[in-house]
Protein backbone atom coordinates (compact mmCIF):
# COMPACT_ATOMS: atom_id res chain seq x y z
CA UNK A 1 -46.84 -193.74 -188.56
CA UNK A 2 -45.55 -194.22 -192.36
CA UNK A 3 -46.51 -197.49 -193.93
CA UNK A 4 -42.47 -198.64 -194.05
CA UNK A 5 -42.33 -198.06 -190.69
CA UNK A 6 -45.40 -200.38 -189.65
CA UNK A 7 -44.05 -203.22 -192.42
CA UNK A 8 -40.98 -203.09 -190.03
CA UNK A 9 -42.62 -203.11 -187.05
CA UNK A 10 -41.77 -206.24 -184.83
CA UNK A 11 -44.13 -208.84 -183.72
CA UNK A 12 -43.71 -209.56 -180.33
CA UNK A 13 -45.90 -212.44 -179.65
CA UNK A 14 -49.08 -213.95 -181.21
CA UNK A 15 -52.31 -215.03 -179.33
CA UNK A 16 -55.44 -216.42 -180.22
CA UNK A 17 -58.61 -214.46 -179.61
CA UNK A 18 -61.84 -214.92 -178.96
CA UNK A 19 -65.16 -213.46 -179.27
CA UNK A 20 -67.53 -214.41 -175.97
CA UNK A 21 -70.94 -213.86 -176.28
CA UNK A 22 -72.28 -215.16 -172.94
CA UNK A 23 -73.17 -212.22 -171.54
CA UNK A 24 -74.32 -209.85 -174.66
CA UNK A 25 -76.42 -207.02 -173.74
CA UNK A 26 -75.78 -208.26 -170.26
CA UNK A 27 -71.75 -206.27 -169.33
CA UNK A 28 -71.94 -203.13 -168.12
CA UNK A 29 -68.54 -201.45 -166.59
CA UNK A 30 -69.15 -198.75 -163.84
CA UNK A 31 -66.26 -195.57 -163.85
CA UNK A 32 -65.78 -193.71 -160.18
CA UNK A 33 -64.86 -190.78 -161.80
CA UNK A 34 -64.49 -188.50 -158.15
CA UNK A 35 -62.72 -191.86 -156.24
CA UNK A 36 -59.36 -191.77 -157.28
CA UNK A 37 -57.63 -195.35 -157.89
CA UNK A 38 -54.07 -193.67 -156.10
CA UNK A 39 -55.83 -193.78 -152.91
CA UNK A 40 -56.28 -196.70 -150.73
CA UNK A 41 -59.43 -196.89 -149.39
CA UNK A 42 -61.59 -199.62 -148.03
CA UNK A 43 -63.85 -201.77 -150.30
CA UNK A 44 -67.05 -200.23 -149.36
CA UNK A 45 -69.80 -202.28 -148.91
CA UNK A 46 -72.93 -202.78 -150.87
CA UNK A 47 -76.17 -202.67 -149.13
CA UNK A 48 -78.91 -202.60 -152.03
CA UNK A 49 -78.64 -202.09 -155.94
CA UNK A 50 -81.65 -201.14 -158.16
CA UNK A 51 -81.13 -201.19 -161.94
CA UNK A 52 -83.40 -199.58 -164.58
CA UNK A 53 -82.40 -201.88 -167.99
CA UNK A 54 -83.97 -199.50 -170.73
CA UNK A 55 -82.42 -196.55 -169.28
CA UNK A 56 -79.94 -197.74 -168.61
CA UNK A 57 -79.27 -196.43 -164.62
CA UNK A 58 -78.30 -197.78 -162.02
CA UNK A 59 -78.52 -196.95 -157.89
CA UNK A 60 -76.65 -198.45 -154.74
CA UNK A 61 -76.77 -198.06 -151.52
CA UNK A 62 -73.21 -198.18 -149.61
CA UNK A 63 -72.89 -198.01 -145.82
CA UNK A 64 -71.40 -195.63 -144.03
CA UNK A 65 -68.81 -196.76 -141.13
CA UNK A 66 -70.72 -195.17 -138.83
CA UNK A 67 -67.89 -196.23 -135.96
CA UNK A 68 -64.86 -194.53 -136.92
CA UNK A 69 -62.90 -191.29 -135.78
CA UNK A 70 -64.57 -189.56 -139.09
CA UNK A 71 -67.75 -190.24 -138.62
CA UNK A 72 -69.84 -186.95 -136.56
CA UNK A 73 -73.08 -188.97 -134.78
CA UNK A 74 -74.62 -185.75 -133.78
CA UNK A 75 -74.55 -184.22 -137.50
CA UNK A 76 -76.21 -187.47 -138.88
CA UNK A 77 -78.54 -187.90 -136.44
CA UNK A 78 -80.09 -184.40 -136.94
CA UNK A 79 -79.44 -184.97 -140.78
CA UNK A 80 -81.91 -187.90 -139.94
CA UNK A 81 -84.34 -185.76 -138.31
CA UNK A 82 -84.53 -183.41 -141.32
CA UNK A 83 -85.08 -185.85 -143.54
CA UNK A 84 -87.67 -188.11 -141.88
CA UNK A 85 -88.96 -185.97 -139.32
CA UNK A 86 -88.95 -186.31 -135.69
CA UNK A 87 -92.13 -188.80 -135.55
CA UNK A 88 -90.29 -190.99 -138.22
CA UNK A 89 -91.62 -194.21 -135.85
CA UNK A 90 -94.49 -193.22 -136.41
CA UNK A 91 -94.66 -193.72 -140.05
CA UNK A 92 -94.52 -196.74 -142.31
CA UNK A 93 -91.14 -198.33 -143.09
CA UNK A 94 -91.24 -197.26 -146.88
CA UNK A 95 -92.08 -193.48 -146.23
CA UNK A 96 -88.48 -192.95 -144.38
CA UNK A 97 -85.39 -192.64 -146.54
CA UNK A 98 -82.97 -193.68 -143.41
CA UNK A 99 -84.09 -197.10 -141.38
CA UNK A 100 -82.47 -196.02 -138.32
CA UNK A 101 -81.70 -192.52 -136.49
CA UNK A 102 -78.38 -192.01 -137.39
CA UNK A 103 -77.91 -191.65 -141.42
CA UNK A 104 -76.09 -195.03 -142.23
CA UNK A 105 -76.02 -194.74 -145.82
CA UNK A 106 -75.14 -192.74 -149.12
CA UNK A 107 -76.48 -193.22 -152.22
CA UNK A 108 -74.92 -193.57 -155.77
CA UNK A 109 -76.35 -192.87 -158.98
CA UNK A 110 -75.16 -193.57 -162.49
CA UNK A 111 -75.07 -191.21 -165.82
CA UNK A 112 -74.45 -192.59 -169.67
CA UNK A 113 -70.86 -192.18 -170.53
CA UNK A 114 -71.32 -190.22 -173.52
CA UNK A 115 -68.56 -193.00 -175.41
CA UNK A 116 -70.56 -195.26 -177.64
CA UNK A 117 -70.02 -198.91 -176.10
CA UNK A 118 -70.56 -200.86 -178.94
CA UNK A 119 -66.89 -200.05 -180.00
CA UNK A 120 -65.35 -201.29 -176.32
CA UNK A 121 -65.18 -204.30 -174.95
CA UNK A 122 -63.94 -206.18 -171.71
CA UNK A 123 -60.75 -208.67 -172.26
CA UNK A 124 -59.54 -211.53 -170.28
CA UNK A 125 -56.51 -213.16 -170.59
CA UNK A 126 -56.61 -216.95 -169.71
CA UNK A 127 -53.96 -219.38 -170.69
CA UNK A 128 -52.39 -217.79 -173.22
CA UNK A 129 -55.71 -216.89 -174.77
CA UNK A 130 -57.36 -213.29 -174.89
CA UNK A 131 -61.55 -213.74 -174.39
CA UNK A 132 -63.34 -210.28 -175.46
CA UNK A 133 -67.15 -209.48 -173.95
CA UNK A 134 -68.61 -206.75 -175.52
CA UNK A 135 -70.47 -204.04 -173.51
CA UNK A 136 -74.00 -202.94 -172.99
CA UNK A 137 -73.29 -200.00 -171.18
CA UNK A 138 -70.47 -197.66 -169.23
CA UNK A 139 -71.59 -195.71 -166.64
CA UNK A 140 -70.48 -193.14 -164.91
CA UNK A 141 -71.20 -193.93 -160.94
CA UNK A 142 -71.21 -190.30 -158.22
CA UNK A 143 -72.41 -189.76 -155.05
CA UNK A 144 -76.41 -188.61 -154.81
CA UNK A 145 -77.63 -187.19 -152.06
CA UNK A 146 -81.58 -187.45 -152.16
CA UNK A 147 -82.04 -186.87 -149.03
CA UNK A 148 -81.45 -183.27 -149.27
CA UNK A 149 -84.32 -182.56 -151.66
CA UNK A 150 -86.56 -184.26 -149.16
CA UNK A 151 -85.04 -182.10 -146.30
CA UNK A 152 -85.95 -178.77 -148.53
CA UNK A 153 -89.51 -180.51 -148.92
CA UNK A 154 -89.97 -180.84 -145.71
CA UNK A 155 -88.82 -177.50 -144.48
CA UNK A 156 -91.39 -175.97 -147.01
CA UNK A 157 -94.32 -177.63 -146.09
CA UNK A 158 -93.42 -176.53 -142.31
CA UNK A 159 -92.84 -172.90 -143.22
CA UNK A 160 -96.10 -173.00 -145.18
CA UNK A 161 -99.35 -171.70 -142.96
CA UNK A 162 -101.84 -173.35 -142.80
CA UNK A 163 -105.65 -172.09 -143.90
CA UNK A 164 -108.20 -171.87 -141.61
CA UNK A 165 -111.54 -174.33 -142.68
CA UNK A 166 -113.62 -171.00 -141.06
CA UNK A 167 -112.90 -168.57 -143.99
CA UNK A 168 -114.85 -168.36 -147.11
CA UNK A 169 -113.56 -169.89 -150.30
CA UNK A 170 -112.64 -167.01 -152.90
CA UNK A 171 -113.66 -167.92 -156.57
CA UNK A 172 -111.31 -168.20 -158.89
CA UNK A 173 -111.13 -167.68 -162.55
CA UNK A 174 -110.52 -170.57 -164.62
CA UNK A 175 -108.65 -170.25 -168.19
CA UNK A 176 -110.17 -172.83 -170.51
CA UNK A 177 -107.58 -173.92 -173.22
CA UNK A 178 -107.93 -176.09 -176.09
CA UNK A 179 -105.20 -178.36 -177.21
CA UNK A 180 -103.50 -177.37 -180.64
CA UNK A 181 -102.88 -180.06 -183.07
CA UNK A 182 -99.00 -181.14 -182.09
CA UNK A 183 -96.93 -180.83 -185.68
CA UNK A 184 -93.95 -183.22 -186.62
CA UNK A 185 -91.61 -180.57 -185.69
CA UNK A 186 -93.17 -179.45 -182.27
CA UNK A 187 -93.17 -183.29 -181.12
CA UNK A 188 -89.64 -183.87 -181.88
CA UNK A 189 -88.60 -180.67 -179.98
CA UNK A 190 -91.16 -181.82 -177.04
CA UNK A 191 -89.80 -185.49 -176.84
CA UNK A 192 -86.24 -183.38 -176.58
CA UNK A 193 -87.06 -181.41 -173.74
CA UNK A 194 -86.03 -181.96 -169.99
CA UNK A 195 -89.24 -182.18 -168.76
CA UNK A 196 -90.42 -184.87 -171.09
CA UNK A 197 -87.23 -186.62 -170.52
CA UNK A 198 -87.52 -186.69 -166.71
CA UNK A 199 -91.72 -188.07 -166.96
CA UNK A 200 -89.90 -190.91 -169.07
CA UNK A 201 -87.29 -191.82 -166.68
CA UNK A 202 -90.24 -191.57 -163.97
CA UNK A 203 -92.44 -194.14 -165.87
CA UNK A 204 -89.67 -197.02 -165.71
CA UNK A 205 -89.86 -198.81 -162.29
CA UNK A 206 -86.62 -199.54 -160.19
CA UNK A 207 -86.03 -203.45 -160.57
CA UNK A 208 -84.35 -204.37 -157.42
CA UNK A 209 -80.98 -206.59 -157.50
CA UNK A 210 -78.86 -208.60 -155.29
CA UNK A 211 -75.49 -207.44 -155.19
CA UNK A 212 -72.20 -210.01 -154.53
CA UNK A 213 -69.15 -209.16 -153.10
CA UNK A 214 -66.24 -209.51 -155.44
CA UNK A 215 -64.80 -212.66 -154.07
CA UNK A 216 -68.21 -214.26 -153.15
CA UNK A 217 -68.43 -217.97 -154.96
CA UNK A 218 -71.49 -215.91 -157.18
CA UNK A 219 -69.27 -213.53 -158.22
CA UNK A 220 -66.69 -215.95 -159.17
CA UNK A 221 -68.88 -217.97 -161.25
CA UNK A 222 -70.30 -214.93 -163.11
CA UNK A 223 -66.74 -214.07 -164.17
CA UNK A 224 -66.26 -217.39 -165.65
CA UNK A 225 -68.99 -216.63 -168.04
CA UNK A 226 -66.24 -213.98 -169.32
CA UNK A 227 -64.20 -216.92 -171.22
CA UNK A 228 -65.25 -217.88 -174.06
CA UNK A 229 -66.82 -221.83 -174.79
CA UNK A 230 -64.44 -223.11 -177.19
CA UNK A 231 -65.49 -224.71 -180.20
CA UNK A 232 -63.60 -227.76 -181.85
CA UNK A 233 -62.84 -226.85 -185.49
CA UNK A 234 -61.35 -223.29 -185.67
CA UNK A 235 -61.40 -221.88 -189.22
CA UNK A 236 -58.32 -219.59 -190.55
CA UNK A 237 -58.53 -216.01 -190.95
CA UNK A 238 -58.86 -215.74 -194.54
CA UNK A 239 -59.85 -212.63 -195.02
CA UNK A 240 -58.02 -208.83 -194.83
CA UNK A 241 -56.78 -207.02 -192.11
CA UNK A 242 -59.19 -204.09 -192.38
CA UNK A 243 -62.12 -206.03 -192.73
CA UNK A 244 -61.62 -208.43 -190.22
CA UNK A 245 -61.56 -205.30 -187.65
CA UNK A 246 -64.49 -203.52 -189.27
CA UNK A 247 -66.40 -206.96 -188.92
CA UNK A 248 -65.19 -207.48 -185.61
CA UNK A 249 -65.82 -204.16 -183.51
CA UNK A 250 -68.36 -202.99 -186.42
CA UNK A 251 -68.04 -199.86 -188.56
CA UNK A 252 -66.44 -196.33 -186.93
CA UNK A 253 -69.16 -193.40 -186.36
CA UNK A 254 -66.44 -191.53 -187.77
CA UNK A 255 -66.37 -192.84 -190.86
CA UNK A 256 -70.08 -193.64 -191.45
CA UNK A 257 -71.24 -190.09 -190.05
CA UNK A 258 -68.30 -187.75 -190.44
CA UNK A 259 -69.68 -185.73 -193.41
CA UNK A 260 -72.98 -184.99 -191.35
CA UNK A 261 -71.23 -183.95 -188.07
CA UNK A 262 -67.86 -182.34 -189.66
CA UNK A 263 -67.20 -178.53 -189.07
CA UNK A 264 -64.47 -176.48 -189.98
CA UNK A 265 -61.92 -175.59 -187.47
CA UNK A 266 -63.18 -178.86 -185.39
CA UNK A 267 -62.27 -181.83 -187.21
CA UNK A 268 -59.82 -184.68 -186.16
CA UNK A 269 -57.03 -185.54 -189.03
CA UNK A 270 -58.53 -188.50 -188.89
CA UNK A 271 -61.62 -187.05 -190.38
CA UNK A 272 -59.81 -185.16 -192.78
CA UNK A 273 -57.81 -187.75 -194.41
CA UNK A 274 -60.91 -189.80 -194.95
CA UNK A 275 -62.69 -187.01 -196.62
CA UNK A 276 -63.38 -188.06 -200.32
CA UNK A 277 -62.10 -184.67 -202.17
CA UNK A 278 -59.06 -183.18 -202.25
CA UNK A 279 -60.32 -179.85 -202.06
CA UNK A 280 -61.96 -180.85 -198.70
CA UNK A 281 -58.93 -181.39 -197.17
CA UNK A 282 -57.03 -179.09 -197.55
CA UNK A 283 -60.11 -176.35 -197.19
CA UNK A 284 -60.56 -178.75 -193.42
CA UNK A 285 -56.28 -178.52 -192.63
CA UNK A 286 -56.61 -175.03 -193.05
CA UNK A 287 -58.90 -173.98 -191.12
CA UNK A 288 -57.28 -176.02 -188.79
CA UNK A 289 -53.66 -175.01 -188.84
CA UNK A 290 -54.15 -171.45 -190.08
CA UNK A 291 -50.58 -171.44 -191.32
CA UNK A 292 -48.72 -173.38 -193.36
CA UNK A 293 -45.86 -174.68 -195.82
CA UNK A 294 -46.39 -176.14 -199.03
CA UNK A 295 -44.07 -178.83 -198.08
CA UNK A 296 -45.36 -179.60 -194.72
CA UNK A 297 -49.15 -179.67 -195.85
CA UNK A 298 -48.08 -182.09 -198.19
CA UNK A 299 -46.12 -184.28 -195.75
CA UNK A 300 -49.17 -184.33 -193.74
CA UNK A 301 -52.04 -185.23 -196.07
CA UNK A 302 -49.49 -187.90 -197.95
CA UNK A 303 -49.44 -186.22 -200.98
CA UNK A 304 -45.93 -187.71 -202.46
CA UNK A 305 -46.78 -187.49 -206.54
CA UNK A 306 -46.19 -184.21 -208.79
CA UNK A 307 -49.31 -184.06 -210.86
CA UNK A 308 -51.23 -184.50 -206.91
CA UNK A 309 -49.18 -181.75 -206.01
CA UNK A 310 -49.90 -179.49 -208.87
CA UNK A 311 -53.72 -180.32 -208.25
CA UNK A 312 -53.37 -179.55 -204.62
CA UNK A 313 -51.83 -176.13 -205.88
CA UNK A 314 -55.50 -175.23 -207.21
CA UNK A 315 -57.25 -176.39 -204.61
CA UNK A 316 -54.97 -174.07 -202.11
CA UNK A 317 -55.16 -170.91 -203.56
CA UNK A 318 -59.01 -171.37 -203.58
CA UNK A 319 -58.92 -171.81 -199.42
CA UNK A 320 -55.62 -169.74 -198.73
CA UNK A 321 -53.23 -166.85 -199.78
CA UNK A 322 -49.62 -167.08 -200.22
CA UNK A 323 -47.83 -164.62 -197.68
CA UNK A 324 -43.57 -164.98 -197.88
CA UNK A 325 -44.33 -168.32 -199.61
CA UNK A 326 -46.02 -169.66 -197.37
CA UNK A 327 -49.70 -170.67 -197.16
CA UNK A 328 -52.19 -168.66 -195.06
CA UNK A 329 -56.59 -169.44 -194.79
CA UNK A 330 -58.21 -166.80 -196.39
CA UNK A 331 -60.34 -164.41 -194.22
CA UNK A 332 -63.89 -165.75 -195.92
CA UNK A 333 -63.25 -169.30 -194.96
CA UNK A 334 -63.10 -168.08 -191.20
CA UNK A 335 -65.19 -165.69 -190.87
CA UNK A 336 -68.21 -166.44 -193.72
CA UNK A 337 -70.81 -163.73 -194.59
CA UNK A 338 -73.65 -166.06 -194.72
CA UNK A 339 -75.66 -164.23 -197.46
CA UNK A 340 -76.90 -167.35 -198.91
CA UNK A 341 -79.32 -168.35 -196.19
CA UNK A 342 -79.56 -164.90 -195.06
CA UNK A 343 -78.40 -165.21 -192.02
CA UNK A 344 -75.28 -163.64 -190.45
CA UNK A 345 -73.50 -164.99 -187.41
CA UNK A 346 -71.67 -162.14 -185.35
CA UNK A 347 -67.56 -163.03 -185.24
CA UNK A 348 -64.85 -162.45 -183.24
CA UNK A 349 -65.02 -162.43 -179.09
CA UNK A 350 -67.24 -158.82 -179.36
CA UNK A 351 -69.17 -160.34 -181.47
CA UNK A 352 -68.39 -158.15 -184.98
CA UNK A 353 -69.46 -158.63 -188.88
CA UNK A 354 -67.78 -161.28 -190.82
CA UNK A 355 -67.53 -158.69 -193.42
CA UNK A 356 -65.86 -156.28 -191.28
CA UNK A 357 -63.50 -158.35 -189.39
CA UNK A 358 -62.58 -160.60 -192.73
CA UNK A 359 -61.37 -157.09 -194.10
CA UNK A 360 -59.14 -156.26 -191.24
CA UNK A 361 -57.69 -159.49 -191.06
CA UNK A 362 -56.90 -159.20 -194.82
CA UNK A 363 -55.62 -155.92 -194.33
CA UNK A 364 -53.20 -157.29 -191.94
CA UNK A 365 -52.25 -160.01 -194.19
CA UNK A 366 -51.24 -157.80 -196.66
CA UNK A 367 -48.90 -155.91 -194.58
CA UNK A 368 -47.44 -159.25 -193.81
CA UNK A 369 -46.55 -159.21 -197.71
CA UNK A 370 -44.65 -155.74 -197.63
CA UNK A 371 -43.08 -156.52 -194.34
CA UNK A 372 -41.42 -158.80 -191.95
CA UNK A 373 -42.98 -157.59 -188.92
CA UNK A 374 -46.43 -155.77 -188.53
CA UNK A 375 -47.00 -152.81 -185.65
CA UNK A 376 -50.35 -154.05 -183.74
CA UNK A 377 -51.20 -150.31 -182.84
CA UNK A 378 -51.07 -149.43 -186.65
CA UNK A 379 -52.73 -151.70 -187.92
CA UNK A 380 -55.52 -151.65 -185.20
CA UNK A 381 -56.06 -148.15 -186.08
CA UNK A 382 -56.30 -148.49 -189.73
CA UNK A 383 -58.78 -151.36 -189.36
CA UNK A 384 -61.18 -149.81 -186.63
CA UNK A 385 -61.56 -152.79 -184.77
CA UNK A 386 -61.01 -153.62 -180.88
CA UNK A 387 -57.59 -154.81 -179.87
CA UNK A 388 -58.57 -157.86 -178.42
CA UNK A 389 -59.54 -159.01 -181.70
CA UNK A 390 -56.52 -157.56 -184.06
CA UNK A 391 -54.37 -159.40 -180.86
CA UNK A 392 -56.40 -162.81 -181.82
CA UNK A 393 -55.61 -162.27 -185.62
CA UNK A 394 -51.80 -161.45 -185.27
CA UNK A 395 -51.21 -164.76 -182.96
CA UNK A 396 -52.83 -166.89 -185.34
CA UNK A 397 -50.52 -165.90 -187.68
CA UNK A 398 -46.80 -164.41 -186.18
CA UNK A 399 -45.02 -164.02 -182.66
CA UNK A 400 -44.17 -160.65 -180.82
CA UNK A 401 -41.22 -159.56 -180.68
CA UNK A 402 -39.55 -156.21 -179.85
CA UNK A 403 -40.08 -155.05 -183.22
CA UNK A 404 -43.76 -155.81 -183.36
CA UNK A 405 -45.53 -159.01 -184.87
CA UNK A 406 -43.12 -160.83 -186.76
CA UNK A 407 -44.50 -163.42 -189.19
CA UNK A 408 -44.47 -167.29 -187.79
CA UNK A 409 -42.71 -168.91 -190.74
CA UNK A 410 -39.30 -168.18 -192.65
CA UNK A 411 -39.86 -166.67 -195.70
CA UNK A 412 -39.84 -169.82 -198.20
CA UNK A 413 -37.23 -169.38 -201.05
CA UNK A 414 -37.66 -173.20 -202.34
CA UNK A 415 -41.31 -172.84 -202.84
CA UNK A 416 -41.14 -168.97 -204.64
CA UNK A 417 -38.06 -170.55 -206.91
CA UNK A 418 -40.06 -173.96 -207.59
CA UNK A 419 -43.40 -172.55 -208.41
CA UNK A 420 -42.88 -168.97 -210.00
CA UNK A 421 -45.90 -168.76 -212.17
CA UNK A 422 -48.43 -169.16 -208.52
CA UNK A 423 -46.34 -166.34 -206.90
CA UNK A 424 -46.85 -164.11 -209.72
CA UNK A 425 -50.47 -164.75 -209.30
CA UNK A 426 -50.48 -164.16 -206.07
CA UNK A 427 -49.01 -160.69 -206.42
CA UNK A 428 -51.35 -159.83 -208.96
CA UNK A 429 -54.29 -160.71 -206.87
CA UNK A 430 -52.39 -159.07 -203.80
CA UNK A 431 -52.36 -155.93 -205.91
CA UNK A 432 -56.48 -156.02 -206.80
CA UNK A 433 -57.20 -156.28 -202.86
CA UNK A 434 -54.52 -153.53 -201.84
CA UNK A 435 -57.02 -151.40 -204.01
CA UNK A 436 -60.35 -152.47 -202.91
CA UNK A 437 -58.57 -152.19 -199.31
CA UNK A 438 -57.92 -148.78 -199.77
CA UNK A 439 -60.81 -147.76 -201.60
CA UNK A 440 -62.69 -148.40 -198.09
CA UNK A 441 -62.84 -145.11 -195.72
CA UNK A 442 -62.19 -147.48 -192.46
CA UNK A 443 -58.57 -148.54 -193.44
CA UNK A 444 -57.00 -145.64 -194.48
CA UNK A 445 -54.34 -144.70 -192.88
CA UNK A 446 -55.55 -141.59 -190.05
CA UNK A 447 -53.80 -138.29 -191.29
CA UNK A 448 -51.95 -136.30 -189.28
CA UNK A 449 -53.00 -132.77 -188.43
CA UNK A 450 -50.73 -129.56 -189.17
CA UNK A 451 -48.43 -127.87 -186.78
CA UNK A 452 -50.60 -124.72 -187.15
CA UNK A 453 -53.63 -126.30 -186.21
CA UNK A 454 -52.45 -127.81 -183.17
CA UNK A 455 -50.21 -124.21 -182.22
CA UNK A 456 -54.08 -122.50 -182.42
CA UNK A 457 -55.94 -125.29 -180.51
CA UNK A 458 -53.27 -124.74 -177.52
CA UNK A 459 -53.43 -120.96 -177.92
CA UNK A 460 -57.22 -121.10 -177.54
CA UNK A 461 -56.94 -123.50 -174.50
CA UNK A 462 -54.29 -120.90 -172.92
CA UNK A 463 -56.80 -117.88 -173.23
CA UNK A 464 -59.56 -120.18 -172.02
CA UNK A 465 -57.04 -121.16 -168.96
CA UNK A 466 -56.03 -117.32 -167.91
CA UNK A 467 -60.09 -116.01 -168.61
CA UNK A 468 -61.13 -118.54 -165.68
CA UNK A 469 -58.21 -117.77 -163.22
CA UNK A 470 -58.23 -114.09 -163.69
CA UNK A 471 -62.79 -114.44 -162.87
CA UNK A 472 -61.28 -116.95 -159.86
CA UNK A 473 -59.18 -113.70 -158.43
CA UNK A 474 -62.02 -111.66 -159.03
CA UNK A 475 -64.12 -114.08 -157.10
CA UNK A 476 -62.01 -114.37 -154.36
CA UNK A 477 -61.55 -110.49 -153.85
């Protein structure tokens, strides 16, 4: 949206807001991501809730309607037996998972949302006035079904036999190992791993809760603690728009941290546009778009003066070439070498050398200069390279058509006429790489072989043919 068009935007109404605090680090909002809202299903009810607050996870216990048309009392009474055993009686109360022999219950567990909460919050609208909590946590709630791990359990311990106390014990040999002194980097990697993860989670006991009922007079009187108490002198806003958000739902991880996390190909335009060089940019939009007009790429990064435009000229023909006047990412920007760290990461879906494919691709880009449309199988076989990938470097860059790959974009007249001086660069520096293209072995053109050669391979195929069916007669006489 242009800035004109949001100065003419229309204000439909005005409300006051306010900011409730009564239940900070206290609102969490649970998502059913497999219960779809479409359906209309019964409010289930809540038997138990547990709730581990540094962790942030949560478990409840619904019941099942265990008297309805759905609901198969044989299967869940031997899903009972499985899981607590047949002398489940006999046991304590706490050592069986179901209380009674049918299974009456299914248990729901919760998983961080990976959104960062601190940027939501829950609104109410009372009187004309719009009350915002912010959240703690969102969770995503799914079925669990624990009982099945302690079915497997129990099926192993059965199926293991059991030692007699007769036989002998057999010495074993014991390994002795000494601890090695745990570096910076090794306990970082250690307090990543799953296994570390899941002895933390272990160490945090379930705190049990009491759960109400949505119109229950608790619940009611917990969701008054969503309006806000309302002061009696209320200050005017005084101070800007953009501040008065960034104070209000704090500052954007994409704008403090969107330098650290940014990679080419995979950034938002929202990350682009705040990106403090110009050269960034456009180096970020091309690796997004692949393809592009001088006039749309400025129409899309809002660059409106001349002497930006000029700049933006020689920033482009660092990240792109110019192909029928129109801008195209250059091969190294994709597909980097990585000789400064000395490491090379394999391109392409085979998995080939940035060096390799980057000279195919560029090969194929300057066919697109000589021609309208390129042949795949020509070019495929002047660059050596599998078809899958020459078929992923023609669609970034044209269509098929009956008369091959036909370049994406009209050929430009307005930018060739406006900016002469970069197009006779470009050709110049088209020129240097048609050499160093064909000064390569792998894309030169495959030479056909002479009429006479071919005449004498058949002829010695022919006398090969009539030797073995005149020693089959022989044979068969």
């Amino acid at each position: 949206m242009s800035k004109l068009e949001e100065e003419n935007d229309e204000v439909v109404r005005e409300i006051p807001v306010f900011l409730s605090k009564n239940l900070l680090q206290k609102l969490y909002v649970f998502q059913y991501p497999l219960r779809s809202v479409a359906v209309e299903m019964e409010r289930p009810h809540v038997a138990a809730s547990r709730i581990k607050p540094k962790l942030q996870e949560v478990e409840l216990e619904l019941e099942l309607p265990t008297h309805t048309q759905n609901y198969d009392r044989s299967k869940a009474e031997q899903i009972v037996i499985n899981t607590d055993g047949q002398n489940k009686y006999d046991k304590p109360d706490h050592q069986n998972f179901f209380s009674g022999s049918f299974m009456d219950k299914i248990t729901y567990s919760s998983t961080k949302a990976l959104l960062d909460p601190g940027r939501f919050a829950v609104g109410i609208v009372v009187d004309n006035e719009l009350h915002l909590n912010p959240l703690h946590g969102i969770l995503h709630v799914k079925p669990n079904f624990p009982y099945l791990d302690k079915s497997e359990k129990n099926l192993k311990d059965t199926d293991e036999p059991t030692e007699s106390g007769d036989e002998e014990e057999v010495a074993e040999q014991i390994t002795v190992k000494f601890a090695r002194t745990e570096t910076d980097r090794s306990k970082a990697l250690r307090e990543k791993s799953f296994g570390f993860l899941q002895k933390k989670n272990a160490e945090e006991p379930w705190y049990n809760t009491k759960f109400y009922s949505l119109n229950s007079e608790e619940s009611m009187l917990e969701k008054n603690r969503l309006i806000c108490g309302k002061s009696d002198t209320v200050q005017n806003l005084t101070m800007a728009k953009d501040k008065y958000i960034s104070d209000l739902i704090g500052p954007s991880l994409e704008i403090d941290e969107f330098q650290k996390q940014l990679t080419l190909g995979n950034a938002s335009m929202f990350q682009i546009l705040k990106l403090p060089q110009l050269v960034d940019r456009i180096k970020n939009l091309m690796a997004n778009v692949k393809l592009i007009s001088f006039s749309k790429l400025c129409s899309t990064l809002e660059i409106k003066q001349e002497s930006v435009k000029m700049e933006s000229l020689k920033s482009l023909q660092q990240v792109a070439e110019l192909v029928q006047g129109n801008w195209v990412v250059k091969s190294e920007i994709l597909y980097p070498s990585g000789e400064k760290d000395k490491t090379v990461k394999l391109c392409g879906i085979s998995g080939i050398h940035p060096d390799i494919i980057s000279k195919a691709r560029d090969y194929v880009l300057y066919m697109f200069t000589l021609n309208r449309c390129v042949n795949r199988e020509a070019v495929t076989i002047a660059t050596k390279i599998p078809t899958d990938e020459m078929k992923v470097i023609l669609e970034q860059i044209s269509f098929k058509t009956k008369d091959g790959w036909e370049f994406k974009l009209p050929f430009d007249q307005a930018f060739v006429d406006k900016y002469p001086e970069v197009v006779r660069r470009s050709e110049l520096m088209n020129k240097a790489k048609q050499k160093q293209l064909y000064n390569v072995a792998e894309f030169k053109a495959p030479k056909k072989e002479p009429t006479d050669t071919i005449k004498k391979r058949t002829r010695r195929r022919s006398r090969q043919d009539s030797c073995s069916s005149d020693s089959g007669n022989d044979v068969k006489k």
